[in-house]
Protein backbone atom coordinates (compact mmCIF):
# COMPACT_ATOMS: atom_id res chain seq x y z
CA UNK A 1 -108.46 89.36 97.30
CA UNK A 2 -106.96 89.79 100.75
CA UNK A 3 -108.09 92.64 102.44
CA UNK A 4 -106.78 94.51 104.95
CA UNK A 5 -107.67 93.21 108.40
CA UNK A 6 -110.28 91.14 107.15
CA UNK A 7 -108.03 87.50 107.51
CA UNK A 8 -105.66 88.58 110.23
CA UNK A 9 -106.93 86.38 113.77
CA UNK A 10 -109.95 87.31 115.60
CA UNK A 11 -107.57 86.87 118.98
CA UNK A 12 -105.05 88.85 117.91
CA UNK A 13 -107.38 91.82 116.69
CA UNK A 14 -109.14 91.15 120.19
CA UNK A 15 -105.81 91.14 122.28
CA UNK A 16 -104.83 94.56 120.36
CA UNK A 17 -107.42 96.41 122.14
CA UNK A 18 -107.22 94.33 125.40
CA UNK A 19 -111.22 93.01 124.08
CA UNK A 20 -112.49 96.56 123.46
CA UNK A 21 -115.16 96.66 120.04
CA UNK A 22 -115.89 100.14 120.14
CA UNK A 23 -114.88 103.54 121.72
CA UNK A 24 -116.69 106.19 123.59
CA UNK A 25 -119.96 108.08 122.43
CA UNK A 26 -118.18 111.54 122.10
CA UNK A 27 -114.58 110.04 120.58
CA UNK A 28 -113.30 112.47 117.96
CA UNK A 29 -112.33 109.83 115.20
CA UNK A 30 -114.07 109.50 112.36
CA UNK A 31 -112.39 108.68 108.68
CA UNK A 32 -111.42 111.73 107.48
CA UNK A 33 -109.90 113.18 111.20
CA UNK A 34 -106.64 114.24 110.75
CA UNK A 35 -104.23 112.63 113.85
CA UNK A 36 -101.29 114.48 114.66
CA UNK A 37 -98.64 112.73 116.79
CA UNK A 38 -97.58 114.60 120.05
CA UNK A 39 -94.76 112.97 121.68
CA UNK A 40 -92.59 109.96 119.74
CA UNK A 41 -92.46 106.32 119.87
CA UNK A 42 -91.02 105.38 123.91
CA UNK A 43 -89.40 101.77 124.65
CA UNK A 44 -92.28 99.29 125.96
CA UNK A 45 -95.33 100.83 123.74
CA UNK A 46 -97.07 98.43 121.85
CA UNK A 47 -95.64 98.35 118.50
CA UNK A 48 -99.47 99.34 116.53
CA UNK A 49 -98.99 102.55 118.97
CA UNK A 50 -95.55 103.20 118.35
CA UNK A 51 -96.44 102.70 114.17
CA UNK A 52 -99.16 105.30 114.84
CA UNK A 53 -96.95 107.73 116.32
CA UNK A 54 -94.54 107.29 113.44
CA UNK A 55 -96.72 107.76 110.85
CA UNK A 56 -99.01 110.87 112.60
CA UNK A 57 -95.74 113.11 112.60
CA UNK A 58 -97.72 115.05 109.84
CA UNK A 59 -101.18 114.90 110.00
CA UNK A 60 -102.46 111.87 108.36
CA UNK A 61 -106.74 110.48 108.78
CA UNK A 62 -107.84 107.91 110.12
CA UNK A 63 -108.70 105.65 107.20
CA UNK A 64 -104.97 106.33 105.77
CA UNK A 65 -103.75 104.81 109.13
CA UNK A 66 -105.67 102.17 109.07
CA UNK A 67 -104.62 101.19 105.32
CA UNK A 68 -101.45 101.63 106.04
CA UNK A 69 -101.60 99.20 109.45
CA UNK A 70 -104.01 96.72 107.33
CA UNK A 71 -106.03 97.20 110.40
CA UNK A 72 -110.34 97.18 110.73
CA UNK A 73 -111.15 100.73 111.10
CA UNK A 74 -112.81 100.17 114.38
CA UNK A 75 -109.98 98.77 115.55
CA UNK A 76 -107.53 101.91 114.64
CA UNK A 77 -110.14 103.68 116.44
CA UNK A 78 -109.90 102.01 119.49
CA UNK A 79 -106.11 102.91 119.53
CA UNK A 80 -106.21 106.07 118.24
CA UNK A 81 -108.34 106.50 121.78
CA UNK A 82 -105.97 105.49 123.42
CA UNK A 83 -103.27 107.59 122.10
CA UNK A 84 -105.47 110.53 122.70
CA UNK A 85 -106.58 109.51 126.39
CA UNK A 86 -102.74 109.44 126.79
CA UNK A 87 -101.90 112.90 125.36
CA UNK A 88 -99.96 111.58 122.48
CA UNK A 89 -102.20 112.25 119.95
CA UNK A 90 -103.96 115.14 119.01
CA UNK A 91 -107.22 114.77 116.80
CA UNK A 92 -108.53 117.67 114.31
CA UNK A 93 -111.33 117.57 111.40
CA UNK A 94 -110.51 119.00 107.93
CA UNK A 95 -111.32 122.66 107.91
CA UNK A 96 -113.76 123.13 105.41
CA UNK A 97 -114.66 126.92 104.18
CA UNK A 98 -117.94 128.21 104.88
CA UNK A 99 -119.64 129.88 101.71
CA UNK A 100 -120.43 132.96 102.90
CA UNK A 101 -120.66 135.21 100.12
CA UNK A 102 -124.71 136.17 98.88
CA UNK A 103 -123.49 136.34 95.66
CA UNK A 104 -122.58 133.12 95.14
CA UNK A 105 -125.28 131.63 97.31
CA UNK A 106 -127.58 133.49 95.51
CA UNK A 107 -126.58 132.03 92.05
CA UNK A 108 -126.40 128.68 92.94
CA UNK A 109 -130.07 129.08 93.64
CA UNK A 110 -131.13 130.30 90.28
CA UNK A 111 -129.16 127.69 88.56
CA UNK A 112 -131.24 125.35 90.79
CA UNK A 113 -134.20 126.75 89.83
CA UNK A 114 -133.69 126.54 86.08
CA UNK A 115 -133.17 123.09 86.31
């Protein structure tokens, strides 16, 4: 089974983020951020980034881009921060509602406590 990223060359994974493993402490990615493209695709960009803009012009997660690059995870990462550093990305997690109602918090509790 060939999985993404997993047989592509260790040198050309490494030259894709100019030797970089990981990204900063406090980046925003994780794999279910949505990425947004802010600007398109400009002559001289490095054809992963220019891919990435092309397929953020609706919001799309991380682990969707990396399937769709066949690229390590960690590696999308890596240019996903540098996208963002550059302003051309914008990075948002899933809203998720809050359950806020007593109501419902309150039967979800018994039904816990009958089990």
């Amino acid at each position: 089974m060939n999985r993404p990223g997993r047989d592509d060359a260790p040198d050309r994974l490494y030259t894709l983020t100019q030797g970089r493993t990981r990204t900063d402490p406090d980046n925003p990615f994780d794999l279910v951020t949505l990425v947004v493209a802010e600007s398109e695709p400009v002559t001289g960009m490095q054809s992963e980034h220019r891919a990435i803009l092309k397929l953020t012009r609706s919001p799309t997660s991380v682990v969707e881009i990396a399937a769709e690059l066949r690229l390590p995870v960690g590696i999308t990462k890596v240019l996903l921060a540098d996208l963002l550093a550059a302003g051309r990305v914008s990075a948002r997690h899933p809203h998720r509602p809050a359950i806020t109602d007593p109501d419902i918090l309150e039967q979800v509790l018994v039904g816990l406590r009958n089990l």
